[in-house]
Protein backbone atom coordinates (compact mmCIF):
# COMPACT_ATOMS: atom_id res chain seq x y z
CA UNK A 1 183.08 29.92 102.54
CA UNK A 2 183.74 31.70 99.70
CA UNK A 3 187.24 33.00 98.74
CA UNK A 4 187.57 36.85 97.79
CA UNK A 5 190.68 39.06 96.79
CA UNK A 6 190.21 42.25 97.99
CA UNK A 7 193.51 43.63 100.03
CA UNK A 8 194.43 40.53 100.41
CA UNK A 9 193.02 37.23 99.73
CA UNK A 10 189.92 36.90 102.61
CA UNK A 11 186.89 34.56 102.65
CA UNK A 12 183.23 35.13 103.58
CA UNK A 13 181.27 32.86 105.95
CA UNK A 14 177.98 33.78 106.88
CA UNK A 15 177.21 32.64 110.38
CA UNK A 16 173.85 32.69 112.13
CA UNK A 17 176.07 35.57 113.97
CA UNK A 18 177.65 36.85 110.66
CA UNK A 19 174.15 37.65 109.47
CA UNK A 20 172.58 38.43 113.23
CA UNK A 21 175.74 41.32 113.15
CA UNK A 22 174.45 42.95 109.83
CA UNK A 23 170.97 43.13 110.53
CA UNK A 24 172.28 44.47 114.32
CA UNK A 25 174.76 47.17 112.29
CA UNK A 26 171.69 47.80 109.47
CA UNK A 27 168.72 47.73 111.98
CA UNK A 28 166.77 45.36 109.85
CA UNK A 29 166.47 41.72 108.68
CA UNK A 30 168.21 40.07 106.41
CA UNK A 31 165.42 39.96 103.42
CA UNK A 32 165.02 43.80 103.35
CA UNK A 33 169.08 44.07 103.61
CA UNK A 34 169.32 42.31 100.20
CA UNK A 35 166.07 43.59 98.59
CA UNK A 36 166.91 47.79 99.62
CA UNK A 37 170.58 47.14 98.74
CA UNK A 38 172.85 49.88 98.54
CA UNK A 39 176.32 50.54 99.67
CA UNK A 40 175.75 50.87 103.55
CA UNK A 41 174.20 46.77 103.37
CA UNK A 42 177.22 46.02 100.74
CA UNK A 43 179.78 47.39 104.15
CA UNK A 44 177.53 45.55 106.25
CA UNK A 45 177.14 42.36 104.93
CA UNK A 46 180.96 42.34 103.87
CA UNK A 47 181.65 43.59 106.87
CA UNK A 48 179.47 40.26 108.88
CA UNK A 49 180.94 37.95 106.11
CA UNK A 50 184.75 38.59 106.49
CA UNK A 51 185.08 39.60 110.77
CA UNK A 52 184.73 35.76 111.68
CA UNK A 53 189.04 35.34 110.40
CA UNK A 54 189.72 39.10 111.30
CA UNK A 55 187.90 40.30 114.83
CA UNK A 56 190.27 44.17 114.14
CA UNK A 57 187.59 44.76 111.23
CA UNK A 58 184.99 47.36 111.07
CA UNK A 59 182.43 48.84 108.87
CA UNK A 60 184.58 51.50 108.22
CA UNK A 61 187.53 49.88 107.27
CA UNK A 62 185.63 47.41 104.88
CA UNK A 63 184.48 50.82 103.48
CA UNK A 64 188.08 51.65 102.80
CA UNK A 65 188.54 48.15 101.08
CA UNK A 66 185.38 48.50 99.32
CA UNK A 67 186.80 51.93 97.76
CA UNK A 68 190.39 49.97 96.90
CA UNK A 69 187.95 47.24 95.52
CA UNK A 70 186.69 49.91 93.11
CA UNK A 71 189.96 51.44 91.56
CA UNK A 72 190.33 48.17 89.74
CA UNK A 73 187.06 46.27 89.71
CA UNK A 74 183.04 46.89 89.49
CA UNK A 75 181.17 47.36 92.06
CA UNK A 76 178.51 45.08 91.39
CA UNK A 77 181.03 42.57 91.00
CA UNK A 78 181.69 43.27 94.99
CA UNK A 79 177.33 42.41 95.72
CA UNK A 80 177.73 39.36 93.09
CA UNK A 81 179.89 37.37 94.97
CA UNK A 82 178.62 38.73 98.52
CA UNK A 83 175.03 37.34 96.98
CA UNK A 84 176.96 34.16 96.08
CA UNK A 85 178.25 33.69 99.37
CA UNK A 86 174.91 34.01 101.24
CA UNK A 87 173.63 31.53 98.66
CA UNK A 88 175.88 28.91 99.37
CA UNK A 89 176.25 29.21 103.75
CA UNK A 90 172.17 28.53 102.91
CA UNK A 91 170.48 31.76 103.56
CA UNK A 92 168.52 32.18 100.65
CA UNK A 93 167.02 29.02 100.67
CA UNK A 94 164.87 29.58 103.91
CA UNK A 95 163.42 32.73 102.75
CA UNK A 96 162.66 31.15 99.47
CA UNK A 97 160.97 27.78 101.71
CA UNK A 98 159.27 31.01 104.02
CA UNK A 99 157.77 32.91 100.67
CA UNK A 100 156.49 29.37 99.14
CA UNK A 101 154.56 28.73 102.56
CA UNK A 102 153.42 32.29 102.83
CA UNK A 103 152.37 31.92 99.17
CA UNK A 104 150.37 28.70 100.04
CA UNK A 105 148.41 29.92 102.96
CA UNK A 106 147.52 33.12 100.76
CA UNK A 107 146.47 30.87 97.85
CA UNK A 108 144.43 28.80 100.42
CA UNK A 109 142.79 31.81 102.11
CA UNK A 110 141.75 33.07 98.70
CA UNK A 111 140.34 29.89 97.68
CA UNK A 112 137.60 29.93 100.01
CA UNK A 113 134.26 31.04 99.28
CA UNK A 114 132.69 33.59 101.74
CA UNK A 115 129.36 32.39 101.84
């Protein structure tokens, strides 16, 4: 759980339903969220990470916290610690363990000779 001052002081968690909620609102998984970026999976994934202490959220009101975010900070500050967050509640680390085995069965199909 990560703390976060944005109109007020709020914290991110990223639940297995955090995370099932922005692929739901993004219509994709989590990987391609993170890799296509952009503002609508910034909303999202803010959106997921902050709902779990305040159920009256929305994407559209995290987009009008997003845009108070902005009068005073970067933007990319805003995806830094959203990347941190999803980081620490462990997401990052199964897609890493998921490329390293899909690396190893490609490096063992390539391996073999055709003969």
């Amino acid at each position: 759980m990560i703390p976060i001052t944005l109109d007020k002081v709020r914290h991110l968690k990223f639940t297995p339903n955090a995370i099932a909620d922005a692929e739901a609102e993004m219509d994709k998984n989590l990987l391609l969220i993170v890799q296509e970026g952009g503002v609508r999976a910034t909303r999202a994934l803010l959106w997921a990470g902050l709902k779990w202490e305040d159920r009256g959220l929305t994407p559209e009101k995290v987009g009008n916290i997003i845009e108070m975010w902005m009068q005073t900070k970067p933007y990319a500050e805003l995806e830094g610690i959203i990347v941190k967050g999803l980081k620490e509640d462990g997401w990052f680390r199964e897609i890493a363990r998921q490329n390293v085995e899909e690396e190893t069965r490609s490096g063992s199909e390539q391996e073999t000779p055709d003969v």
